[in-house]
N, C-alpha and C. Protein backbone atom coordinates (compact mmCIF):
# COMPACT_ATOMS: atom_id res chain seq x y z
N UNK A 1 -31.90 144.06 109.05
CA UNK A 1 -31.32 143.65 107.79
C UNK A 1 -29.94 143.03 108.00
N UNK A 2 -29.31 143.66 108.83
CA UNK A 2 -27.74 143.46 109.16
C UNK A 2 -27.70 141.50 109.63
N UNK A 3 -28.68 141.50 110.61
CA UNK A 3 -29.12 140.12 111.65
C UNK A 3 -29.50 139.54 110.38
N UNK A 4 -30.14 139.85 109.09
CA UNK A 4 -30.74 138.30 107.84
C UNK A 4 -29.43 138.04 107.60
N UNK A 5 -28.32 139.07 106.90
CA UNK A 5 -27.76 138.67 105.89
C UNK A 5 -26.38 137.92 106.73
N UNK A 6 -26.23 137.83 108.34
CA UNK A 6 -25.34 137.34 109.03
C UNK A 6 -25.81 135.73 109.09
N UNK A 7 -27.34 136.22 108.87
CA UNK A 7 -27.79 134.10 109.21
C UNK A 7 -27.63 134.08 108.07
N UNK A 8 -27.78 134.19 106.47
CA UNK A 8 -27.81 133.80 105.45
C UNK A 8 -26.25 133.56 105.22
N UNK A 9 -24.95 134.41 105.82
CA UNK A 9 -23.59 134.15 105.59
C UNK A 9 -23.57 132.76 106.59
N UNK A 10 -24.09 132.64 107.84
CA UNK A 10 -23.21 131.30 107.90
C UNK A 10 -24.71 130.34 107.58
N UNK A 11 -25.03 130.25 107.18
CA UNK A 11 -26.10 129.22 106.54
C UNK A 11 -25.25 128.89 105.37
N UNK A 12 -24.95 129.85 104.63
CA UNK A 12 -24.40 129.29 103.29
C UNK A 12 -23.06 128.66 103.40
N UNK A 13 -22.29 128.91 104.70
CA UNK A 13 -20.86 128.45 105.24
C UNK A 13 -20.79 127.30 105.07
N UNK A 14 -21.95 126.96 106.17
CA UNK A 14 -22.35 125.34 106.74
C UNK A 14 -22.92 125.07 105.42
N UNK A 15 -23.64 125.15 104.21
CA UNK A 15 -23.87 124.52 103.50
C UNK A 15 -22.10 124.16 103.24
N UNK A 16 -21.54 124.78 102.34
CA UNK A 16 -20.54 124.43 101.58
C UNK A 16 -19.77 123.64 102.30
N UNK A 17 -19.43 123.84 103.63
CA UNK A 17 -18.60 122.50 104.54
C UNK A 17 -19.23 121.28 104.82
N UNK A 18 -20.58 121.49 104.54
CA UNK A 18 -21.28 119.97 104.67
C UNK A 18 -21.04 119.68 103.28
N UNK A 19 -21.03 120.07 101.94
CA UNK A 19 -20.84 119.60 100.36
C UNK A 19 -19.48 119.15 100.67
N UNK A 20 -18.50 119.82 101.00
CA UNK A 20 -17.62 119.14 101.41
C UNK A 20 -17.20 118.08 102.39
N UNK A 21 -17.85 118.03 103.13
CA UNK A 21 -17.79 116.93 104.33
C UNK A 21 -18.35 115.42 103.89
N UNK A 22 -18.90 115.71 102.94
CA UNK A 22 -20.10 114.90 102.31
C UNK A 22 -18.83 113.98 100.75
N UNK A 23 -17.86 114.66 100.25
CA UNK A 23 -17.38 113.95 99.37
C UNK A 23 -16.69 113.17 99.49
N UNK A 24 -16.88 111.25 99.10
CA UNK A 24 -16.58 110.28 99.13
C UNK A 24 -15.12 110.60 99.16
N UNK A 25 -14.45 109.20 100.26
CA UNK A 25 -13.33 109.49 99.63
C UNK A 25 -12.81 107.81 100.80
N UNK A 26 -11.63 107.31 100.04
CA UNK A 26 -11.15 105.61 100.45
C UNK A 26 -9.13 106.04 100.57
N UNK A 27 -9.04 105.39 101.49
CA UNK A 27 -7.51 105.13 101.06
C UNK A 27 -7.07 104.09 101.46
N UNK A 28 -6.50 103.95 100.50
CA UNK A 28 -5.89 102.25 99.59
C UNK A 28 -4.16 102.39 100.01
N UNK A 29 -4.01 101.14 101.17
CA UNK A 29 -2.87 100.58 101.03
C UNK A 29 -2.21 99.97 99.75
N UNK A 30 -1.02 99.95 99.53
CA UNK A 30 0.04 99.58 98.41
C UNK A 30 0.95 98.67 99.00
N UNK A 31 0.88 97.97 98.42
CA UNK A 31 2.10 96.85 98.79
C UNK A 31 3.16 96.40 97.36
N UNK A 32 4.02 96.51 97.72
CA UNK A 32 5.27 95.74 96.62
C UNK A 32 4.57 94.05 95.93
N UNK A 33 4.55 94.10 95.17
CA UNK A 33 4.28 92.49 94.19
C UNK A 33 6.11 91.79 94.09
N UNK A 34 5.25 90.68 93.94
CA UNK A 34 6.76 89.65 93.55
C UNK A 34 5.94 88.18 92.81
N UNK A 35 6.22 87.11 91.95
CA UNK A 35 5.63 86.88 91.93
C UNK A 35 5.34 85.10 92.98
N UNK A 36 5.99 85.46 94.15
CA UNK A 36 4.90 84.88 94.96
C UNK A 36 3.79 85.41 96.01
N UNK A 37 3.80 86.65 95.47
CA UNK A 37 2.92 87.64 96.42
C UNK A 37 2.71 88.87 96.77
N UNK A 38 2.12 89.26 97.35
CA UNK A 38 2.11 90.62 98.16
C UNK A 38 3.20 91.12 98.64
N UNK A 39 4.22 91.72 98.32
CA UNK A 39 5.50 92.03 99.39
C UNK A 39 4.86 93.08 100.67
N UNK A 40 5.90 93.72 101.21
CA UNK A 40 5.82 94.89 102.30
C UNK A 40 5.18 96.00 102.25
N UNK A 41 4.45 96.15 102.58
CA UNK A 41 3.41 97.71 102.37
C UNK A 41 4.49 99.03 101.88
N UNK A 42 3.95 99.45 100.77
CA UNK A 42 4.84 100.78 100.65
C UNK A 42 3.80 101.96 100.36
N UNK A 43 3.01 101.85 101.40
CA UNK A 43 2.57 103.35 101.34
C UNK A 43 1.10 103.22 100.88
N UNK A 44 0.53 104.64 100.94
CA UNK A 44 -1.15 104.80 100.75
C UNK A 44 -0.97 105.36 99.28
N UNK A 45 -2.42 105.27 98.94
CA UNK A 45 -2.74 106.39 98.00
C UNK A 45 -4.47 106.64 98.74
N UNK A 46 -4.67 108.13 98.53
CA UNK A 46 -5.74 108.25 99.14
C UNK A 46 -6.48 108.92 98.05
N UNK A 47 -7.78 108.57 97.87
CA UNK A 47 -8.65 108.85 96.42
C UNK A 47 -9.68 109.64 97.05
N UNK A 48 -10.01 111.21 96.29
CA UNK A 48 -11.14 112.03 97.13
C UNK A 48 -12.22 112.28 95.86
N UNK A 49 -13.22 112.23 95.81
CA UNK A 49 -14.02 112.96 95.08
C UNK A 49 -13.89 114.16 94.78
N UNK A 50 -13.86 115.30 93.98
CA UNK A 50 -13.46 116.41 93.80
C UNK A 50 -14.77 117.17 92.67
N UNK A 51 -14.92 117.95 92.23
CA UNK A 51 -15.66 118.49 91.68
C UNK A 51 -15.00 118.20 90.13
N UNK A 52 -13.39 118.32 90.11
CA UNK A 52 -13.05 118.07 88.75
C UNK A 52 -12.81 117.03 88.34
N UNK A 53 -13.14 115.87 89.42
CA UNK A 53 -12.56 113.90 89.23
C UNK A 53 -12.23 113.99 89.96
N UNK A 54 -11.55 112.38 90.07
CA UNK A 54 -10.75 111.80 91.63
C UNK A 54 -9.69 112.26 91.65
N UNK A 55 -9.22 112.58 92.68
CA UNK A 55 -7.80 113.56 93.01
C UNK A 55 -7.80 112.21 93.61
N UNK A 56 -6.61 111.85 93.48
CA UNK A 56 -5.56 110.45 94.04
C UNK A 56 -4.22 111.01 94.65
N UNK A 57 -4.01 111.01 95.87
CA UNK A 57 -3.01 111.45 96.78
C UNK A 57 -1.92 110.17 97.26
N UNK A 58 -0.80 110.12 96.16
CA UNK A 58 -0.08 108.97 97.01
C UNK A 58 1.08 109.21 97.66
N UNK A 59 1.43 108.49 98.83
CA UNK A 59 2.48 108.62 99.82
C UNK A 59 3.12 107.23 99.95
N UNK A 60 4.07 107.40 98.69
CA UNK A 60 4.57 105.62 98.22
C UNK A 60 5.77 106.25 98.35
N UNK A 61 6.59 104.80 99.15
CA UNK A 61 8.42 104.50 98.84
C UNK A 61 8.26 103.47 98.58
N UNK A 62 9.90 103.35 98.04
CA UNK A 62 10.97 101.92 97.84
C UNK A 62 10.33 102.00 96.41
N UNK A 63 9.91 102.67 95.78
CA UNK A 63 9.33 102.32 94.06
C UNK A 63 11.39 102.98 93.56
N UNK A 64 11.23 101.99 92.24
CA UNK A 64 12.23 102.61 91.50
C UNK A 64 12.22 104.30 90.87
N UNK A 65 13.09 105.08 90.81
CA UNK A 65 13.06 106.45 90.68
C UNK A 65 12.51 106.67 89.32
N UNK A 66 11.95 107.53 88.74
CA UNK A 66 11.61 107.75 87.18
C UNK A 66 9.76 107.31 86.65
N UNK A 67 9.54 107.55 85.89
CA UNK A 67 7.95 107.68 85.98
C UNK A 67 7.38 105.82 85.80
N UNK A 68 6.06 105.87 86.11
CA UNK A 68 5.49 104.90 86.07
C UNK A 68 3.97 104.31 85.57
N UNK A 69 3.47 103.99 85.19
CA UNK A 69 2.25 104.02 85.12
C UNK A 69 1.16 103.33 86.06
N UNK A 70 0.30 104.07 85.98
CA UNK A 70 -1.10 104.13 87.30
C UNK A 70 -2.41 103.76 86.91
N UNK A 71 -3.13 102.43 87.14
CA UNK A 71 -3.81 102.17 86.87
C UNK A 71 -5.10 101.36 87.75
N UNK A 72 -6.56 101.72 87.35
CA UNK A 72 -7.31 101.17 87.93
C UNK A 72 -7.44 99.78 87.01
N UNK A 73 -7.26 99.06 87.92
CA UNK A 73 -7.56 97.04 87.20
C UNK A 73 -9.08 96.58 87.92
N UNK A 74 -9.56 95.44 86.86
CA UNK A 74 -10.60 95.32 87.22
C UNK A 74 -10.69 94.33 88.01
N UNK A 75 -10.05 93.21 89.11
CA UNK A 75 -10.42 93.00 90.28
C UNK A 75 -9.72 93.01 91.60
N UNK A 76 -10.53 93.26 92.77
CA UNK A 76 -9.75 93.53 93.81
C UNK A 76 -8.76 92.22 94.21
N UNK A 77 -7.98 91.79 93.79
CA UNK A 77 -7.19 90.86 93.67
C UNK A 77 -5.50 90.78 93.38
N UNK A 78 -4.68 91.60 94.29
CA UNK A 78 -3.46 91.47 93.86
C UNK A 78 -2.46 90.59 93.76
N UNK A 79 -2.99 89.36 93.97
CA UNK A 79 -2.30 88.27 93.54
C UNK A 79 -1.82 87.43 92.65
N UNK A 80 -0.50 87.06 92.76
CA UNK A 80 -0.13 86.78 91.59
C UNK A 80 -0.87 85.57 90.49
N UNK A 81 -0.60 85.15 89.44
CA UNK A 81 -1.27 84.43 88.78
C UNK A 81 -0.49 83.83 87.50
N UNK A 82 -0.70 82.96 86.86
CA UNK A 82 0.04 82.00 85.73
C UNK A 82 -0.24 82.61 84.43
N UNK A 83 0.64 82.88 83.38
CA UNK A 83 0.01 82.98 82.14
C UNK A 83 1.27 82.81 81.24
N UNK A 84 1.07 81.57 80.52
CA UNK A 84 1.72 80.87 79.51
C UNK A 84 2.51 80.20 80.61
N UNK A 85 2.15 79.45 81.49
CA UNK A 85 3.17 78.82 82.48
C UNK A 85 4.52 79.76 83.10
N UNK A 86 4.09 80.82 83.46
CA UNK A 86 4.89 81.39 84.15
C UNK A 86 4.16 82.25 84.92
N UNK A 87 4.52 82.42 86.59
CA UNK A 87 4.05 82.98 86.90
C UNK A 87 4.11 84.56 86.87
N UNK A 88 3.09 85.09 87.26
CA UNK A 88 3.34 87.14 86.75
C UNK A 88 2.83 87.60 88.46
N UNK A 89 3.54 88.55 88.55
CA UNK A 89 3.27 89.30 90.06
C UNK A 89 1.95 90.01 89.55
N UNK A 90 0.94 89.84 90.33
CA UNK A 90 -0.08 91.05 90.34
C UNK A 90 -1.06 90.54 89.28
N UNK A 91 -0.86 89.87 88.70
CA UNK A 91 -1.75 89.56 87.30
C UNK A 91 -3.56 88.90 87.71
N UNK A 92 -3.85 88.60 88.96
CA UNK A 92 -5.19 88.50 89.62
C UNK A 92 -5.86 89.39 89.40
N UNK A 93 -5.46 90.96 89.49
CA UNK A 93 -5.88 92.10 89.54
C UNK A 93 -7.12 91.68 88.13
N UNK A 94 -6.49 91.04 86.99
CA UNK A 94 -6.98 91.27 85.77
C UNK A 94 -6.74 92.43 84.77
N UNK A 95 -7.38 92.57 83.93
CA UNK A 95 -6.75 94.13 83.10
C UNK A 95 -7.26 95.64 83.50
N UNK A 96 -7.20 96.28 82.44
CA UNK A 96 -7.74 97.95 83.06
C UNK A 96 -9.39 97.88 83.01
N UNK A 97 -9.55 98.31 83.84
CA UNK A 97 -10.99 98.61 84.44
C UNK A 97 -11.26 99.58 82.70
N UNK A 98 -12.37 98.77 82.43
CA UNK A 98 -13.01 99.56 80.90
C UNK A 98 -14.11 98.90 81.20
N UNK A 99 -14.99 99.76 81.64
CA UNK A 99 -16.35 99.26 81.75
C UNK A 99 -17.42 99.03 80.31
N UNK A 100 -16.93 99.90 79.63
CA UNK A 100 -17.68 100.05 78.25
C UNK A 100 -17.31 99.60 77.17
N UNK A 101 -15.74 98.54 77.55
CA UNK A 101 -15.39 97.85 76.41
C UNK A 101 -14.98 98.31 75.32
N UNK A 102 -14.12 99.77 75.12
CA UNK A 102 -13.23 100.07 74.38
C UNK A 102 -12.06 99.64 73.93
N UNK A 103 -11.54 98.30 74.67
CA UNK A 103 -10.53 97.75 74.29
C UNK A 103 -8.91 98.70 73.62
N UNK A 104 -9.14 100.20 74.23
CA UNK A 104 -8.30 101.24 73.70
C UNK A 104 -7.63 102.08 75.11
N UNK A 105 -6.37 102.37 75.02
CA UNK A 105 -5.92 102.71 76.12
C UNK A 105 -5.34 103.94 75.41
N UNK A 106 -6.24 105.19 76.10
CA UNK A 106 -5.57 106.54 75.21
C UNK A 106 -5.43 107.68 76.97
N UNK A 107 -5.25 106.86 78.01
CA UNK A 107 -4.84 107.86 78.85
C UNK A 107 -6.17 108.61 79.45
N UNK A 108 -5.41 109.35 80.74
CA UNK A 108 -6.96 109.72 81.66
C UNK A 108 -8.06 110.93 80.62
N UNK A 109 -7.46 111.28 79.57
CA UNK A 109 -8.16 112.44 79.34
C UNK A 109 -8.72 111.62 78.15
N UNK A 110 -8.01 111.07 77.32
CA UNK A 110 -9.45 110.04 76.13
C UNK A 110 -10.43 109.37 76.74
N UNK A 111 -10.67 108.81 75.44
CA UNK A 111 -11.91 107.79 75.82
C UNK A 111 -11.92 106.94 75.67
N UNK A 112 -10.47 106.08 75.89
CA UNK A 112 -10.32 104.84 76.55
C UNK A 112 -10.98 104.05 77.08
N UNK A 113 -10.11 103.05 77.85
CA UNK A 113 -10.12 102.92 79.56
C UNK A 113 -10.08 103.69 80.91
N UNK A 114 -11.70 103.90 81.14
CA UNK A 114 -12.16 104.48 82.66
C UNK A 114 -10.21 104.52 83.39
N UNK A 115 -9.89 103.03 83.44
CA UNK A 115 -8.72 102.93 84.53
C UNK A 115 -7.62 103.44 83.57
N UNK A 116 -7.20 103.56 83.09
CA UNK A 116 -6.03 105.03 82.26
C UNK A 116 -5.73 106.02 83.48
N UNK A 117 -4.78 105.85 84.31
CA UNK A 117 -4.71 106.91 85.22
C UNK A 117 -3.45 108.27 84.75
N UNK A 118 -3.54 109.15 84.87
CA UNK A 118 -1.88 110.16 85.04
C UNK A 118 -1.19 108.98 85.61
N UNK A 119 0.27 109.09 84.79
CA UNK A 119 1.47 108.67 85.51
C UNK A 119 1.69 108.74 86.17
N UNK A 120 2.54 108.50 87.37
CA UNK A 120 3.29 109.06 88.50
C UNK A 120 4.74 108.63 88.50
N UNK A 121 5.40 109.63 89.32
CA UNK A 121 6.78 110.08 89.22
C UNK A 121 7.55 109.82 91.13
N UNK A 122 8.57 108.91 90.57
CA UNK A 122 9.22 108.85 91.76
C UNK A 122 10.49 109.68 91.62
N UNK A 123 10.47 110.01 92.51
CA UNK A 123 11.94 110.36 92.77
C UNK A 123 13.16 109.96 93.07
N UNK A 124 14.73 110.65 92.87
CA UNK A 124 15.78 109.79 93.32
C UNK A 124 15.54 108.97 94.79
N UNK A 125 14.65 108.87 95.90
CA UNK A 125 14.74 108.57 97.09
C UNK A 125 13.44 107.61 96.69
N UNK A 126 12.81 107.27 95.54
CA UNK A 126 12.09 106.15 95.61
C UNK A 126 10.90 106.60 96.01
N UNK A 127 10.47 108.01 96.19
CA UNK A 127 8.86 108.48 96.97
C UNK A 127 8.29 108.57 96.05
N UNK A 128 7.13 108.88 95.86
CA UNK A 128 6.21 109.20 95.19
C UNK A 128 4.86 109.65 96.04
N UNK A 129 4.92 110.83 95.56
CA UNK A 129 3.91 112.04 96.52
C UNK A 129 3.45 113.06 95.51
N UNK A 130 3.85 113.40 94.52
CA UNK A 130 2.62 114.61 93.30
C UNK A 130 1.21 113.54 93.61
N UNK A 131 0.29 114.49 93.91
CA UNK A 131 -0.97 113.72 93.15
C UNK A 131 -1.56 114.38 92.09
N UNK A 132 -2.51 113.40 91.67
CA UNK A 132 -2.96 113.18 90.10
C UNK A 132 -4.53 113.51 90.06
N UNK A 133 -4.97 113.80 89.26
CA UNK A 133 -6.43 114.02 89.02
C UNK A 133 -6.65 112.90 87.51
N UNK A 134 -8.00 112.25 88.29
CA UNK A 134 -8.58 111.32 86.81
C UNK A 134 -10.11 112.12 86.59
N UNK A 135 -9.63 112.51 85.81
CA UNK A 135 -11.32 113.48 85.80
C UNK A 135 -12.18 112.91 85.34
N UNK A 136 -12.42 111.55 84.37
CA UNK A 136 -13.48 110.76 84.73
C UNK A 136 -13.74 109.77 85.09
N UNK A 137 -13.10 109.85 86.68
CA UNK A 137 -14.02 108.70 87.77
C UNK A 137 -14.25 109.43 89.23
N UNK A 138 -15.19 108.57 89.88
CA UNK A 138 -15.68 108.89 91.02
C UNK A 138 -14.67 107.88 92.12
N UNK A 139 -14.84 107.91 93.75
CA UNK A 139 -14.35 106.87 94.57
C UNK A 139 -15.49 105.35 94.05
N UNK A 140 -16.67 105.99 93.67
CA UNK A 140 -17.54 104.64 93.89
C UNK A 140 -17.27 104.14 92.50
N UNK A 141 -16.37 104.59 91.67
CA UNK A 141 -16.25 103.51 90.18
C UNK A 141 -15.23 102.43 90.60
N UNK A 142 -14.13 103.24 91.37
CA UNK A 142 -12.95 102.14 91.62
C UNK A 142 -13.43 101.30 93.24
N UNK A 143 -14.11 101.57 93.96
CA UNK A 143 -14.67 99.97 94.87
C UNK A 143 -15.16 99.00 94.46
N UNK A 144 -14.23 98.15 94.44
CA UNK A 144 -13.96 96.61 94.49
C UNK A 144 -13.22 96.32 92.90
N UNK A 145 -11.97 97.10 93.20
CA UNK A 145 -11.25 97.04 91.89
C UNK A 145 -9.39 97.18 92.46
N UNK A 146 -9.00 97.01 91.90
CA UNK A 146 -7.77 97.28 92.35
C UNK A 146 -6.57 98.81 91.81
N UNK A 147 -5.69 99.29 92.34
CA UNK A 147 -4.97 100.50 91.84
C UNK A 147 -3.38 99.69 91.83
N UNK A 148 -2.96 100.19 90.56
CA UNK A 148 -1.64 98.89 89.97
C UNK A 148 -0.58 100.67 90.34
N UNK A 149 0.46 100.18 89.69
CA UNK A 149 2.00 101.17 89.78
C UNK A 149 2.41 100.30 89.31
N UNK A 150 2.88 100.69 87.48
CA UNK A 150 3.81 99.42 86.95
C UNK A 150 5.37 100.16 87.30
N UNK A 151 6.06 99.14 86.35
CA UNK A 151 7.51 99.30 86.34
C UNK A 151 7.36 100.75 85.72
N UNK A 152 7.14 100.47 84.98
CA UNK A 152 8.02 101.39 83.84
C UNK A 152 6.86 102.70 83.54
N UNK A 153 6.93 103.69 82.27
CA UNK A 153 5.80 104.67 82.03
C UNK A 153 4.72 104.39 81.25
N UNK A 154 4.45 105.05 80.96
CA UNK A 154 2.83 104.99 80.39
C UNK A 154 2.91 106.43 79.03
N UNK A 155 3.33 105.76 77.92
CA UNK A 155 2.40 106.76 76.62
C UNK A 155 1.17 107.00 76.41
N UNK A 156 0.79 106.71 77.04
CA UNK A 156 -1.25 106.53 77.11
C UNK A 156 -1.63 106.23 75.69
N UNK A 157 -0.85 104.99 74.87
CA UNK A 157 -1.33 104.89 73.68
C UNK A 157 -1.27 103.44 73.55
N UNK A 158 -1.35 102.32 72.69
CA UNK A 158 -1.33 101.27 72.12
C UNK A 158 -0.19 100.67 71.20
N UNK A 159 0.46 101.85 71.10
CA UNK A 159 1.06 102.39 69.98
C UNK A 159 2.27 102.82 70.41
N UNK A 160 3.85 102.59 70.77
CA UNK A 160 3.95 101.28 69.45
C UNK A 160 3.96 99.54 70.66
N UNK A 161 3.64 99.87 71.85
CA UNK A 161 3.65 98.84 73.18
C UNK A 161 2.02 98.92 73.60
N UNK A 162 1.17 97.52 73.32
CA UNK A 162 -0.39 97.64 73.93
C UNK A 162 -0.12 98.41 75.27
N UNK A 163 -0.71 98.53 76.10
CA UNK A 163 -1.20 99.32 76.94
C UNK A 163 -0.11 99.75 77.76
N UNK A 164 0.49 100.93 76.45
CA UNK A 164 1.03 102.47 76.91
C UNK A 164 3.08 101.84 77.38
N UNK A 165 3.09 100.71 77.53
CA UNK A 165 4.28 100.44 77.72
C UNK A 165 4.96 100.39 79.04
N UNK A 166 3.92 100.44 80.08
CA UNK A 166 4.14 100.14 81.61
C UNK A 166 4.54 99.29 82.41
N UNK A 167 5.45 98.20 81.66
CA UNK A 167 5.90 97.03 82.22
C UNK A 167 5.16 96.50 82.97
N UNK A 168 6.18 95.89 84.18
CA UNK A 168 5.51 94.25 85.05
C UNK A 168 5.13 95.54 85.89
N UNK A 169 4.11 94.42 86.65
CA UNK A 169 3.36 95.53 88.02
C UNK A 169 4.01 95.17 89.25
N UNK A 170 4.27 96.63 89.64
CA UNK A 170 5.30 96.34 90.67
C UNK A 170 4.37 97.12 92.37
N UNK A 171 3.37 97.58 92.17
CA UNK A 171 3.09 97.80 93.70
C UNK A 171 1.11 97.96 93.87
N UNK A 172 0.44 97.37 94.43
CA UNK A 172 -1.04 97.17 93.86
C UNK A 172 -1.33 97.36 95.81
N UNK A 173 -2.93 97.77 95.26
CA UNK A 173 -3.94 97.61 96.44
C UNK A 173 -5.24 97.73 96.02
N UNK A 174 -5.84 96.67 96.91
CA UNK A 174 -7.40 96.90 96.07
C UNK A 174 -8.19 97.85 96.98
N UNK A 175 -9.53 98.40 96.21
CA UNK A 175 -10.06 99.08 97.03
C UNK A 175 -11.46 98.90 97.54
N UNK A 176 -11.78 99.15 98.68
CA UNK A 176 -12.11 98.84 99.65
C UNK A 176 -13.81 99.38 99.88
């Protein structure tokens, strides 16, 4: 009896480290925008599958200190682009990944835009390292899409600035 329930403990071990071994997961270089381009790499964010959503792990400098908003855009494209004859850093990306055409930006926990991410927060030294949970997406919603870091924060509302009030986009990578 002693010899079943020792194979049944690591049988069930190796299950759970293979469920885990097994969850998708990408990490996405970040680079600074300007708008003639791509600036200098500032850092990863690394996206894991999780049981509760994508846990997004970023290890970003040189961002300005104070919160920002985080977003999945819908193409892998961080290049800059024209609109009303001026050019905009990052604007290739296109807008927030909304697959279902809600045209409503109410933040990761409504039912928005899929790409509505948690904010993120730099610090006086320009890092940014809390990670975030989007609890509804997977790694395979955001491949072949891009992950933005605007200027400024994010109200996750429409209201009283369209989408949440996150200024120009200041650091992007598409994913892979």
């Amino acid at each position: 009896m002693k010899k079943t329930s020792v194979i049944i403990s690591i049988v069930l071990a190796a299950l759970s480290i293979s469920a885990f071994a097994f969850a998708d997961e990408v990490t996405i270089r970040m680079y600074l925008l300007t708008v003639e381009g791509t600036g200098k790499e500032t850092g990863t964010v690394t996206a894991t599958d999780t049981q509760y959503g994508l846990l997004l792990v970023p290890d970003l400098k040189d961002i300005s200190s104070g919160l920002h908003g985080f977003h999945v855009h819908q193409n892998p494209d961080c290049s800059p682009s024209v609109k009303d004859g001026k050019p905009v850093a990052g604007l290739a990306a296109g807008g927030h990944y909304d697959p279902a055409n809600t045209g409503r930006h109410e933040g990761p926990y409504g039912k928005g835009h899929l790409g509505d991410l948690p904010a993120l927060y730099a610090g006086p030294d320009g890092k940014i390292a809390l990670p975030v949970l989007a609890p509804r997406l997977k790694v395979s919603d955001i491949r072949g899409k891009s992950l933005m870091v605007h200027s400024g924060g994010d109200n996750y509302s429409d209201q009283p600035e369209k989408l949440g009030g996150g200024g120009a986009r200041a650091a992007c990578g598409t994913v892979k």
